[in-house]
PDB file of N, CA and C in Angstrom:
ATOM      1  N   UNK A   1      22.033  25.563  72.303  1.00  0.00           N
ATOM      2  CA  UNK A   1      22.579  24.750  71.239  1.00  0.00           C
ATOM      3  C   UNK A   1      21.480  24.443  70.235  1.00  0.00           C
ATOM      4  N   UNK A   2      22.018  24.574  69.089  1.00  0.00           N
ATOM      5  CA  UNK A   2      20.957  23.734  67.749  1.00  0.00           C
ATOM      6  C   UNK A   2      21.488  22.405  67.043  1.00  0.00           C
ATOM      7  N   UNK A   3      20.966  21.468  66.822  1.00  0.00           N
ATOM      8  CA  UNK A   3      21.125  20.244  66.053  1.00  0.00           C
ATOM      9  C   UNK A   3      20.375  20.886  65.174  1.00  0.00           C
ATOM     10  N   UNK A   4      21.039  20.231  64.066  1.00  0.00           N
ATOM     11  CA  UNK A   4      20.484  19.872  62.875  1.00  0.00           C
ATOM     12  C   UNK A   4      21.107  19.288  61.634  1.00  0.00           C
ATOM     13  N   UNK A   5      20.559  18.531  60.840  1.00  0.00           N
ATOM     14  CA  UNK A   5      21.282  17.715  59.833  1.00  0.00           C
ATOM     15  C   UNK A   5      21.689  17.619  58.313  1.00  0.00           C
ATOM     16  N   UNK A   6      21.893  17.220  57.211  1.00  0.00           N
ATOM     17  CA  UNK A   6      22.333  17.689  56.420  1.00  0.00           C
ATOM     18  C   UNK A   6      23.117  16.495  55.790  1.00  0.00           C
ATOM     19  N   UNK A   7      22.511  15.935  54.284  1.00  0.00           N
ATOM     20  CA  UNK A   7      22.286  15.041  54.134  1.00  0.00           C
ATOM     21  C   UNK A   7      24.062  14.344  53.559  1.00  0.00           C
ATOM     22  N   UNK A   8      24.770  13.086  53.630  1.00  0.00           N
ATOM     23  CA  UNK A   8      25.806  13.532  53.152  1.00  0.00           C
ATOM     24  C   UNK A   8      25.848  13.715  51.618  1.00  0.00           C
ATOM     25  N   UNK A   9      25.035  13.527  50.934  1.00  0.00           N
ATOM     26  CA  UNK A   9      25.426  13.722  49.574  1.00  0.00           C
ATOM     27  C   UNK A   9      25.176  15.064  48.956  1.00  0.00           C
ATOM     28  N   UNK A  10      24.926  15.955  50.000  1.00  0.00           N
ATOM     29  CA  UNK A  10      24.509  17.672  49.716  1.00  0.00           C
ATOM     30  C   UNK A  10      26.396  18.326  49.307  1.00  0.00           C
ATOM     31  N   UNK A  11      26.464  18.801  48.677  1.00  0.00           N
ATOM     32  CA  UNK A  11      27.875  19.342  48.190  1.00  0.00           C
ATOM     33  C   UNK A  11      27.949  20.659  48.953  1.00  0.00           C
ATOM     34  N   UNK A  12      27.389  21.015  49.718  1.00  0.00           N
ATOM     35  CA  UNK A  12      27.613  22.217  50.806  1.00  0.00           C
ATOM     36  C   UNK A  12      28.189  21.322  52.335  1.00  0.00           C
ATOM     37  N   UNK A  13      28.208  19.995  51.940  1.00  0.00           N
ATOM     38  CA  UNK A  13      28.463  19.363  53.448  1.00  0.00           C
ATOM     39  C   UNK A  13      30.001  19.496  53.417  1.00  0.00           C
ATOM     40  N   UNK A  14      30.807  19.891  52.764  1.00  0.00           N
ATOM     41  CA  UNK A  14      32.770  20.077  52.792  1.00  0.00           C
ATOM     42  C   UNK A  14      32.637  21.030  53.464  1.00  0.00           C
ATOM     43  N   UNK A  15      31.803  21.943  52.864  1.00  0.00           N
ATOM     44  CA  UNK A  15      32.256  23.508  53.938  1.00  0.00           C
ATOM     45  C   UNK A  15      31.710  23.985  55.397  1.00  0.00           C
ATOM     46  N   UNK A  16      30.523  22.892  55.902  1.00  0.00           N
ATOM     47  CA  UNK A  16      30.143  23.096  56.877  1.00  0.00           C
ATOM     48  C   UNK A  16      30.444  22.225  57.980  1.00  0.00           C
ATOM     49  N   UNK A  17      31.978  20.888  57.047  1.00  0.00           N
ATOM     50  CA  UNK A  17      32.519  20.184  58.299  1.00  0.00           C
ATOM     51  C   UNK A  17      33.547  21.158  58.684  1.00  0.00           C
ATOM     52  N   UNK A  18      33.947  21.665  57.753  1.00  0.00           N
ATOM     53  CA  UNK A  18      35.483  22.630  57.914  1.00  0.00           C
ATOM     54  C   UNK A  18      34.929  23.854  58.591  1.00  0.00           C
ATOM     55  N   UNK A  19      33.485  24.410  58.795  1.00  0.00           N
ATOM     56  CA  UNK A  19      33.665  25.672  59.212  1.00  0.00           C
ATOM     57  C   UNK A  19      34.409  25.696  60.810  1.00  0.00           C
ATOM     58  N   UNK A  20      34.385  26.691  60.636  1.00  0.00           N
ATOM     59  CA  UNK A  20      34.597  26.933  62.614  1.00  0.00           C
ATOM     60  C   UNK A  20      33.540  27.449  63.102  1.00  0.00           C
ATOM     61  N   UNK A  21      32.799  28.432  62.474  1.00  0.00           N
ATOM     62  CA  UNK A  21      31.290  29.201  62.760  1.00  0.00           C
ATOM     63  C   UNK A  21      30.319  29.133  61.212  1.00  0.00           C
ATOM     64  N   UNK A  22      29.199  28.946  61.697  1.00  0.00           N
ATOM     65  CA  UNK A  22      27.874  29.448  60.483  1.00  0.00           C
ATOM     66  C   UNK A  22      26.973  29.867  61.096  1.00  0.00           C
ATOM     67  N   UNK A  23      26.006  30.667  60.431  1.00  0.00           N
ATOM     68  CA  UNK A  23      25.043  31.077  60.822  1.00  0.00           C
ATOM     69  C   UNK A  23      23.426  30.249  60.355  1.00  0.00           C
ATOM     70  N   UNK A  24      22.755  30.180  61.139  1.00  0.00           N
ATOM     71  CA  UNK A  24      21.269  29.763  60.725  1.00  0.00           C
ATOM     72  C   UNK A  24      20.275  30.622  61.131  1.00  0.00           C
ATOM     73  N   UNK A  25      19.826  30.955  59.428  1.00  0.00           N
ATOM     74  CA  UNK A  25      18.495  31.348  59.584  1.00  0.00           C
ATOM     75  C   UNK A  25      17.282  30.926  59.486  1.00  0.00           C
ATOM     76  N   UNK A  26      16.540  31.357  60.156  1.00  0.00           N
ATOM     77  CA  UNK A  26      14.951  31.175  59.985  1.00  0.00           C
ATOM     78  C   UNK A  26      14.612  32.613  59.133  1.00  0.00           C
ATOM     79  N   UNK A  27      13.748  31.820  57.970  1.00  0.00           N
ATOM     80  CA  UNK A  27      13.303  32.478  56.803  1.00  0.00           C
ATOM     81  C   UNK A  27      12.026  33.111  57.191  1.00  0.00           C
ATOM     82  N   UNK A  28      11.530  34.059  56.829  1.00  0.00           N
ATOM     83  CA  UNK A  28      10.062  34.423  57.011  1.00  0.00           C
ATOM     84  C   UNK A  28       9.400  34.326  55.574  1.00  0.00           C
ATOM     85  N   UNK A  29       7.967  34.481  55.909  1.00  0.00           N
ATOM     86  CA  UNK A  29       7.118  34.016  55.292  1.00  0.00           C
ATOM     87  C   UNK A  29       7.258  34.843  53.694  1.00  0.00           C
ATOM     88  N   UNK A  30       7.921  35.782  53.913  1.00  0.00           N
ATOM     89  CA  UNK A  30       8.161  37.105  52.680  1.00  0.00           C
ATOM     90  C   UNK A  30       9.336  36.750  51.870  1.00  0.00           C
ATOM     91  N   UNK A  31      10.030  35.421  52.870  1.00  0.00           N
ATOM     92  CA  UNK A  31      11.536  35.381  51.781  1.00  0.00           C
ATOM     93  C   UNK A  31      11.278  33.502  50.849  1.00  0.00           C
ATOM     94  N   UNK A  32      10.089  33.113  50.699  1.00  0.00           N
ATOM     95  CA  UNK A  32       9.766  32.201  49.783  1.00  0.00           C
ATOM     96  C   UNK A  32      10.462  31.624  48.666  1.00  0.00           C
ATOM     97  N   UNK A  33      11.156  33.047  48.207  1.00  0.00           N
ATOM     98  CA  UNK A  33      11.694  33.611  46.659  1.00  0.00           C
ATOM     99  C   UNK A  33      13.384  32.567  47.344  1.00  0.00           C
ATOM    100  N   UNK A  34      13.902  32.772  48.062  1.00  0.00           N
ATOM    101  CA  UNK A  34      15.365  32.926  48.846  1.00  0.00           C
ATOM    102  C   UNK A  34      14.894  31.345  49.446  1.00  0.00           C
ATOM    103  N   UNK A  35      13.978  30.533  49.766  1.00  0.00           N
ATOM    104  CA  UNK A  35      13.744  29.243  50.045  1.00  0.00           C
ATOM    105  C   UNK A  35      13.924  28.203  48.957  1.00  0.00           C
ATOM    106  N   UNK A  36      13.164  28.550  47.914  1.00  0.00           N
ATOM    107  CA  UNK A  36      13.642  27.790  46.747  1.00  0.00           C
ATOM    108  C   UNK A  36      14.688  28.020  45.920  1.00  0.00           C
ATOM    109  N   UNK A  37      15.407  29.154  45.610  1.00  0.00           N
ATOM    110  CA  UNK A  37      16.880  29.487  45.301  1.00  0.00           C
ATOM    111  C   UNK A  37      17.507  28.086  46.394  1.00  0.00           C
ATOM    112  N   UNK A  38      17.790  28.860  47.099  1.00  0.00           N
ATOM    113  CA  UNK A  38      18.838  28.014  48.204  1.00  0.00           C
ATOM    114  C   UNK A  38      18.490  26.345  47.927  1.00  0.00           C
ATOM    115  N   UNK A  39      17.230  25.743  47.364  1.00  0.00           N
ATOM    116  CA  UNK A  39      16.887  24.408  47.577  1.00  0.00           C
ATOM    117  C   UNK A  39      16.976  23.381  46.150  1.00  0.00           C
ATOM    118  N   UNK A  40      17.450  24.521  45.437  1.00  0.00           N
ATOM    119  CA  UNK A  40      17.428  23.807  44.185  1.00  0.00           C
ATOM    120  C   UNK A  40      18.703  24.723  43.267  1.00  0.00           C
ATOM    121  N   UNK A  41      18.862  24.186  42.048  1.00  0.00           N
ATOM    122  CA  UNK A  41      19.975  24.273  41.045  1.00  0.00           C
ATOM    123  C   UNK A  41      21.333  24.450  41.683  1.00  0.00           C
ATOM    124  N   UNK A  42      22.277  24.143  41.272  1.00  0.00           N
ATOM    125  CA  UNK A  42      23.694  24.013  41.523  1.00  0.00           C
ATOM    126  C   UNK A  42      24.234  25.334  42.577  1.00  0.00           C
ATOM    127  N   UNK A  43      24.944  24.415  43.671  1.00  0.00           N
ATOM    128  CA  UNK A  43      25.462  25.215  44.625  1.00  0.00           C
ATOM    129  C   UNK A  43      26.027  26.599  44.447  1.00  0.00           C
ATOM    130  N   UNK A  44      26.666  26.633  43.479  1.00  0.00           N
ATOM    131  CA  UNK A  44      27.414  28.117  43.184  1.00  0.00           C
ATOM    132  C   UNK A  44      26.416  29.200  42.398  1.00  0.00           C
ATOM    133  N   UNK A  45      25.111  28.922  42.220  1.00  0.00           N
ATOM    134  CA  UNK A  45      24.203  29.647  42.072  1.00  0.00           C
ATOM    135  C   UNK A  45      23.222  30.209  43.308  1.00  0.00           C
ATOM    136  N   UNK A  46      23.659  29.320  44.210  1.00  0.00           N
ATOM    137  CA  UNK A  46      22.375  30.007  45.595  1.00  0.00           C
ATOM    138  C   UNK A  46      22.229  31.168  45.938  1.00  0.00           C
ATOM    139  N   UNK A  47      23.891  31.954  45.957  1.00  0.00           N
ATOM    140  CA  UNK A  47      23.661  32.884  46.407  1.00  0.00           C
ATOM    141  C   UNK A  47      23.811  34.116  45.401  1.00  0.00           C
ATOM    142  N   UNK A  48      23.037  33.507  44.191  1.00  0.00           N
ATOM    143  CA  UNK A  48      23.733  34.919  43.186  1.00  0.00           C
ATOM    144  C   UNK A  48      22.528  36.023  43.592  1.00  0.00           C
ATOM    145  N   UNK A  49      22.776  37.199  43.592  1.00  0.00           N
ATOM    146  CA  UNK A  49      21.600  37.917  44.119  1.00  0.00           C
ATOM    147  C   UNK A  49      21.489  38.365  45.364  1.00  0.00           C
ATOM    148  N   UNK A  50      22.161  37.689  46.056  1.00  0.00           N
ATOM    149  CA  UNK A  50      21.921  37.614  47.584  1.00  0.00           C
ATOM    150  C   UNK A  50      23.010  38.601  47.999  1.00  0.00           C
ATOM    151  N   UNK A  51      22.660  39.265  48.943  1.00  0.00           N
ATOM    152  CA  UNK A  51      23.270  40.428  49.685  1.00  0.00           C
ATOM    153  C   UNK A  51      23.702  39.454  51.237  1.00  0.00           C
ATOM    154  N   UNK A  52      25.456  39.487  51.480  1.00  0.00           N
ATOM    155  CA  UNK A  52      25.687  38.986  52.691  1.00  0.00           C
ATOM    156  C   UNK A  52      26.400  39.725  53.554  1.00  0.00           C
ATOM    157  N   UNK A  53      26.665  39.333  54.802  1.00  0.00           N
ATOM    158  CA  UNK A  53      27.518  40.226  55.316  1.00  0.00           C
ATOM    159  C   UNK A  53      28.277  39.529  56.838  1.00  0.00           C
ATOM    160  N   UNK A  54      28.192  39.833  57.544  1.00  0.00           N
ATOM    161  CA  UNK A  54      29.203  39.295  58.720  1.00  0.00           C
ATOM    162  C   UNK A  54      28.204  39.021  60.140  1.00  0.00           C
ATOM    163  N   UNK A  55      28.593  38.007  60.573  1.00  0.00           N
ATOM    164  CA  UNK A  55      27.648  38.237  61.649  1.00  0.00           C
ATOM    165  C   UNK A  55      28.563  38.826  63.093  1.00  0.00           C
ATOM    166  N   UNK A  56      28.351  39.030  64.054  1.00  0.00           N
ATOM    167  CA  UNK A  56      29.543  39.407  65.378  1.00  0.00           C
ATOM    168  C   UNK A  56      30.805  38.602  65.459  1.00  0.00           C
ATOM    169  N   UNK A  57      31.044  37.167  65.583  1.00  0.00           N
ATOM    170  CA  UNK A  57      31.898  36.462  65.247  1.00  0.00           C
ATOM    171  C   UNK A  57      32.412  36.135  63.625  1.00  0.00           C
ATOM    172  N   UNK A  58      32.130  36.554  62.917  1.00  0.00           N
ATOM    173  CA  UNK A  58      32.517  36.400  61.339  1.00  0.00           C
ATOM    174  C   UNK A  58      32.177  35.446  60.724  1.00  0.00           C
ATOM    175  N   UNK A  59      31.170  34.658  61.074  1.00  0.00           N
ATOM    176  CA  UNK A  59      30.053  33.736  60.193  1.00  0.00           C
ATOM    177  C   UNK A  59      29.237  34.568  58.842  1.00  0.00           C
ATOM    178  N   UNK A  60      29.695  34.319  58.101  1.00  0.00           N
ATOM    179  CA  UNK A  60      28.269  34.479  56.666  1.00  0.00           C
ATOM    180  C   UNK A  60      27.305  34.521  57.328  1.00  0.00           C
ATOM    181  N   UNK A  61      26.539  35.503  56.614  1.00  0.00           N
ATOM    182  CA  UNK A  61      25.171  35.363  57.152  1.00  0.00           C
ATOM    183  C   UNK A  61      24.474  36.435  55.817  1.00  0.00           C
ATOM    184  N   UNK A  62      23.170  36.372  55.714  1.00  0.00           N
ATOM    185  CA  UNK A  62      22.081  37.035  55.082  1.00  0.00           C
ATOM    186  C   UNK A  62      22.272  38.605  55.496  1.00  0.00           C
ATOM    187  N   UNK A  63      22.244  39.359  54.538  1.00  0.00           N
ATOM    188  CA  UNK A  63      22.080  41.003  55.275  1.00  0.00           C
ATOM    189  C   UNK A  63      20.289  41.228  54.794  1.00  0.00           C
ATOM    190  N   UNK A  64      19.529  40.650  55.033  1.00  0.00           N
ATOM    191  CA  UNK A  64      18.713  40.793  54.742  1.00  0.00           C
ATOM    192  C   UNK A  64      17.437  40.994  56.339  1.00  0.00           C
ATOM    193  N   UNK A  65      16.859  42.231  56.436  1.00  0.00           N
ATOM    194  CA  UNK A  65      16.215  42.273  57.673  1.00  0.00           C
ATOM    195  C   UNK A  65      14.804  41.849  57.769  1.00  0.00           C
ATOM    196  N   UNK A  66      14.599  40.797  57.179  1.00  0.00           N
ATOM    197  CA  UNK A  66      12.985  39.979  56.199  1.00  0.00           C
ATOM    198  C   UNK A  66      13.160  39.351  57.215  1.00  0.00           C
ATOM    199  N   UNK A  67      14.670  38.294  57.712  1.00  0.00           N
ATOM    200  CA  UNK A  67      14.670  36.942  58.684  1.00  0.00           C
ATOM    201  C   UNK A  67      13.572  37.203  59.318  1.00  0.00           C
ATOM    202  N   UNK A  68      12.958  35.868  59.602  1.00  0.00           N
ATOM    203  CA  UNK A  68      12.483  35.871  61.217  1.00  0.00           C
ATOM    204  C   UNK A  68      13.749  35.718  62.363  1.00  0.00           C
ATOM    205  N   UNK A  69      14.636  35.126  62.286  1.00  0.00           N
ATOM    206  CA  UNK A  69      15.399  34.699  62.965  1.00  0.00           C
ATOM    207  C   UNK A  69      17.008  34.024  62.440  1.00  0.00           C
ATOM    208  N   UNK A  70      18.160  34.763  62.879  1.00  0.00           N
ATOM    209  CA  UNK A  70      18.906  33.962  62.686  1.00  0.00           C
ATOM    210  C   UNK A  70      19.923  33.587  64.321  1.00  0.00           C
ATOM    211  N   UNK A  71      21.010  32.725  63.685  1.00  0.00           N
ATOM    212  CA  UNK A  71      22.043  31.778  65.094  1.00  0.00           C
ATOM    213  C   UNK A  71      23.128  31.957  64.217  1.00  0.00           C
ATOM    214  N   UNK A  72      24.341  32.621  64.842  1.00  0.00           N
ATOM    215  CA  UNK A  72      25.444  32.325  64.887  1.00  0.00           C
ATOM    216  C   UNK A  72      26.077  31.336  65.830  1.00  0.00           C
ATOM    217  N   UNK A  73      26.847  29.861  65.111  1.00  0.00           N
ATOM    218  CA  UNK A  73      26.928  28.909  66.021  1.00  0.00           C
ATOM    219  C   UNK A  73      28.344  28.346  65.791  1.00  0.00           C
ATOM    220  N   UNK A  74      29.052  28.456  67.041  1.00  0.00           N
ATOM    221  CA  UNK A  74      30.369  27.790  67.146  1.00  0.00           C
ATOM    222  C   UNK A  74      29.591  26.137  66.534  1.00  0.00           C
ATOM    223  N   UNK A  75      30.812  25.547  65.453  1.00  0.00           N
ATOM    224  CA  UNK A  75      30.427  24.115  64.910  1.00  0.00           C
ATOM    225  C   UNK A  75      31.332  23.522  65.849  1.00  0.00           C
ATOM    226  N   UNK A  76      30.062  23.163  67.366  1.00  0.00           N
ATOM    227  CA  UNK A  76      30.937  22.457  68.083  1.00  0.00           C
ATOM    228  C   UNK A  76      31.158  20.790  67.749  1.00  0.00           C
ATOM    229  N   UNK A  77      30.191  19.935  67.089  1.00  0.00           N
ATOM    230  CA  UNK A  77      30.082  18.586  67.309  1.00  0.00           C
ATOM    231  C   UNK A  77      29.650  18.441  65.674  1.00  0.00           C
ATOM    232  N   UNK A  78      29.996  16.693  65.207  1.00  0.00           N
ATOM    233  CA  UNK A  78      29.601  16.281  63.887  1.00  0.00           C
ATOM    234  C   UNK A  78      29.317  14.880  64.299  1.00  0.00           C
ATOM    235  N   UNK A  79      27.956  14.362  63.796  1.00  0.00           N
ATOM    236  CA  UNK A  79      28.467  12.691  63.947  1.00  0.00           C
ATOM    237  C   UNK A  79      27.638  12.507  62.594  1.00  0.00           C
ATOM    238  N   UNK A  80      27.946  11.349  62.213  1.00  0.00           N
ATOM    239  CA  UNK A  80      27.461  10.409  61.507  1.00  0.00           C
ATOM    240  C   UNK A  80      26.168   9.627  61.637  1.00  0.00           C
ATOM    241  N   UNK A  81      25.156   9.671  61.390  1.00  0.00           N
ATOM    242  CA  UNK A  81      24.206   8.954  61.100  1.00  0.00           C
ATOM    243  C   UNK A  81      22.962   8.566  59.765  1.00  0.00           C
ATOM    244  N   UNK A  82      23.737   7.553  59.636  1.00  0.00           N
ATOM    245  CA  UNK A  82      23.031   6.624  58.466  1.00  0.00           C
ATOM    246  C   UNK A  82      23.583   7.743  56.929  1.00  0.00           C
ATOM    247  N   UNK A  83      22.162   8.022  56.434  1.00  0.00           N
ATOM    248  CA  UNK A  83      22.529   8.722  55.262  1.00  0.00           C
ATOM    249  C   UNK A  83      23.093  10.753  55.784  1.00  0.00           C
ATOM    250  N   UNK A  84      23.294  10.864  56.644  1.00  0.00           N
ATOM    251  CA  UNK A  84      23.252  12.385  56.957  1.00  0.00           C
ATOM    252  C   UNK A  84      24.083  12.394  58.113  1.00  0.00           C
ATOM    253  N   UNK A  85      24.793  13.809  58.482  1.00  0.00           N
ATOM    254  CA  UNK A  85      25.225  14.173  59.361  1.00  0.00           C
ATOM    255  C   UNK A  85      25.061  14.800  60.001  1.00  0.00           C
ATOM    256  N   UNK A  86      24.943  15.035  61.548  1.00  0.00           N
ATOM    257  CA  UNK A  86      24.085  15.512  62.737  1.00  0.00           C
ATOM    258  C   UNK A  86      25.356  16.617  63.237  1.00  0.00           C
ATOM    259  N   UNK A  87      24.791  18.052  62.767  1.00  0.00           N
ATOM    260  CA  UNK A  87      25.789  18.930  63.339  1.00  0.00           C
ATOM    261  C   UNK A  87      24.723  19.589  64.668  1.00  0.00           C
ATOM    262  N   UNK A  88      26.094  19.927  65.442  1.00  0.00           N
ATOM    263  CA  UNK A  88      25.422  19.925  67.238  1.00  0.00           C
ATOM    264  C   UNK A  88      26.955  21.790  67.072  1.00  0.00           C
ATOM    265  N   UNK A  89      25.650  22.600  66.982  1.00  0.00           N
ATOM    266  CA  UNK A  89      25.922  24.099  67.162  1.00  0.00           C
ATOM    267  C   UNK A  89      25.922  25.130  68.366  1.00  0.00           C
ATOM    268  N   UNK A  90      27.025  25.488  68.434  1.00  0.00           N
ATOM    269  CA  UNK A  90      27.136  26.293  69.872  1.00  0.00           C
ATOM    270  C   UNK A  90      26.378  27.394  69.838  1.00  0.00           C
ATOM    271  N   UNK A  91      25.125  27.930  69.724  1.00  0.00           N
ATOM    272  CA  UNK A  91      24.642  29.263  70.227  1.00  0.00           C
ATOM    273  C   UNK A  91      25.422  30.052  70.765  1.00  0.00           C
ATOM    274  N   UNK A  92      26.193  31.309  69.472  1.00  0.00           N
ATOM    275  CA  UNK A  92      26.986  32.382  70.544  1.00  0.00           C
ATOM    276  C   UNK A  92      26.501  33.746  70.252  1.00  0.00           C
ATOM    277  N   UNK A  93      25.276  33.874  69.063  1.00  0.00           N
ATOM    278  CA  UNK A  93      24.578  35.382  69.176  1.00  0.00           C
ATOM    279  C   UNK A  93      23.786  34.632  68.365  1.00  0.00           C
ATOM    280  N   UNK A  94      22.733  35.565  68.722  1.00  0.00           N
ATOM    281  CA  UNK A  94      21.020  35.151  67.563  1.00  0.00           C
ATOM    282  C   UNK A  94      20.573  36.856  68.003  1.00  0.00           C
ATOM    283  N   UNK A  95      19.619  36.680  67.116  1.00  0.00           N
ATOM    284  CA  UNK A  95      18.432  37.529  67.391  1.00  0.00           C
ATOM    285  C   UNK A  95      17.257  37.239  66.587  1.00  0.00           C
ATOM    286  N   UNK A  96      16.180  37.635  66.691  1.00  0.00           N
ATOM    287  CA  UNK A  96      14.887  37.953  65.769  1.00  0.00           C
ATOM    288  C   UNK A  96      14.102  38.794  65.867  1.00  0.00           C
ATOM    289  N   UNK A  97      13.050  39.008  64.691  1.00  0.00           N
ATOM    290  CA  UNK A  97      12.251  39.686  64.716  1.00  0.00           C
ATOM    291  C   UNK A  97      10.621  39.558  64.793  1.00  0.00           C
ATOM    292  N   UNK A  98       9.964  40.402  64.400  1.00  0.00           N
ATOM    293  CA  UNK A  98       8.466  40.031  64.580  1.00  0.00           C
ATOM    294  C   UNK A  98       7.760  39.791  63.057  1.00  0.00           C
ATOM    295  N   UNK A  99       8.860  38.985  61.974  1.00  0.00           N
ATOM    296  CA  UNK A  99       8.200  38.363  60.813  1.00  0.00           C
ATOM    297  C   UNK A  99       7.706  37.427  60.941  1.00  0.00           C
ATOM    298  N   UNK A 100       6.382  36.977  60.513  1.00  0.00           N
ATOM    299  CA  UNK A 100       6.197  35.323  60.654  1.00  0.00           C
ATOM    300  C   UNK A 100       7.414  34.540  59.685  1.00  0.00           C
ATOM    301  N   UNK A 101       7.784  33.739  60.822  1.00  0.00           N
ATOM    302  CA  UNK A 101       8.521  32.298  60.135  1.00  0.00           C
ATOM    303  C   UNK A 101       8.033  31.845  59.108  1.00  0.00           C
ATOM    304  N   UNK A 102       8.632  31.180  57.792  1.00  0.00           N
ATOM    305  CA  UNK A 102       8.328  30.252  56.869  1.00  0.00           C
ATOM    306  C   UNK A 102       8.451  28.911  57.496  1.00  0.00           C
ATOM    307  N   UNK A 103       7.857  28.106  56.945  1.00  0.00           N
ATOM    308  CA  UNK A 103       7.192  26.884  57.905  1.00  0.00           C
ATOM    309  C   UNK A 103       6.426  26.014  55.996  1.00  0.00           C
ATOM    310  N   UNK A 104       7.786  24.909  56.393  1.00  0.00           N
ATOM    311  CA  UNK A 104       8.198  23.896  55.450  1.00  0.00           C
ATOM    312  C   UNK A 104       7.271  22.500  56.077  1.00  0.00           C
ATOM    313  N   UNK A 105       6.186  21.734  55.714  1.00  0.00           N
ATOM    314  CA  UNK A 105       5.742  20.716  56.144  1.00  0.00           C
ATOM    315  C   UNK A 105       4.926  19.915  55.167  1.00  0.00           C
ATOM    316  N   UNK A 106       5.289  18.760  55.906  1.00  0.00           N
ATOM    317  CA  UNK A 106       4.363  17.727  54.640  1.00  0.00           C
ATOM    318  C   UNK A 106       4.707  17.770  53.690  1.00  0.00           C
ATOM    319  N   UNK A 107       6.159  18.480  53.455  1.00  0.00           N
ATOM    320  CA  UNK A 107       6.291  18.489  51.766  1.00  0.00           C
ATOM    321  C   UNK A 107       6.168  19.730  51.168  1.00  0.00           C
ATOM    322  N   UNK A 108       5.393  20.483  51.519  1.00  0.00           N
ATOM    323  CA  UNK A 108       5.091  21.931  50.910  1.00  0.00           C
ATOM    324  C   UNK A 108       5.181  22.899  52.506  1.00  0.00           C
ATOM    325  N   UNK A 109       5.507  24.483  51.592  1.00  0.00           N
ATOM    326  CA  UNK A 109       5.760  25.478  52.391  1.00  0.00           C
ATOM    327  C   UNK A 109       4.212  26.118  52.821  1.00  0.00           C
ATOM    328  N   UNK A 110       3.926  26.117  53.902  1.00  0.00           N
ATOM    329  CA  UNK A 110       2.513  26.446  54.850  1.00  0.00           C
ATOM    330  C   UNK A 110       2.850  28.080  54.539  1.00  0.00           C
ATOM    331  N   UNK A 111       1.526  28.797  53.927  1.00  0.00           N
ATOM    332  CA  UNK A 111       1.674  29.874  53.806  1.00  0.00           C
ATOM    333  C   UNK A 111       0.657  30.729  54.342  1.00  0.00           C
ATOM    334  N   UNK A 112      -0.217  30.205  55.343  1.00  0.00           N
ATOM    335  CA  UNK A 112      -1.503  30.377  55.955  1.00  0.00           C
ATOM    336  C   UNK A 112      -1.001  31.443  57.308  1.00  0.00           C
ATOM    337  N   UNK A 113      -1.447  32.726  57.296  1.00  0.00           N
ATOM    338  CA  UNK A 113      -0.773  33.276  58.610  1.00  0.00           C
ATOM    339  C   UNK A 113      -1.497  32.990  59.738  1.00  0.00           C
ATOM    340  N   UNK A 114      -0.653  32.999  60.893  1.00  0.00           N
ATOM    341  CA  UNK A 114      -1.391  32.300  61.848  1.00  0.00           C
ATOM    342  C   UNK A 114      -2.053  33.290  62.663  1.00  0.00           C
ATOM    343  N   UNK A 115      -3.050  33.474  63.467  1.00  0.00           N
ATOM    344  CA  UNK A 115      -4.134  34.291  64.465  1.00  0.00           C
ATOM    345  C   UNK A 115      -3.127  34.524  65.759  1.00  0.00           C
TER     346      UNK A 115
END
């Protein structure tokens, strides 16, 4: 299973109470370009550009083979807390590869490869 949250005043939060499945990826260090798209200007622009495709269960997902990692996840659970909502994801296929992860901290994206 994955938690993770999602703030309520994000305008992508309608479609990810209603999904039945989504996918999460982990970005690698090469898709930077596809981190700040997705994090900024108006929702119906994120994905202009972007190549998608299906994952095994029929979740959206990235056709892009850069990921480090993605999760296709039954949206089993939602709760409420404070300003955001805590979605609790069924793990029903993942895979990854051998890209380094992008790695978001302190505020800025760590671009230092690791040993």
């Amino acid at each position: 299973m994955v938690l993770w949250t999602l703030s309520n005043k994000a305008s992508s939060g309608v479609h990810f109470e209603r999904a039945e499945r989504y996918t999460i990826h982990v970005l690698s260090a090469r898709q930077l370009h596809l981190a700040r798209q997705f994090a900024s200007g108006p929702q119906e622009e994120r994905f202009k550009g972007v190549a998608v495709t299906r994952a095994p269960n029929g979740a959206v997902m990235l056709d892009d083979p850069e990921c480090a990692a993605w999760f296709e996840c039954y949206n089993l659970r939602r709760h409420e807390a404070g300003d955001h909502i805590i979605f609790i994801g069924q793990v029903e296929r993942c895979q990854r590869s051998t890209h380094q992860p992008l790695v978001y901290h302190a505020g800025a994206f760590d671009l230092t490869p690791s040993n």
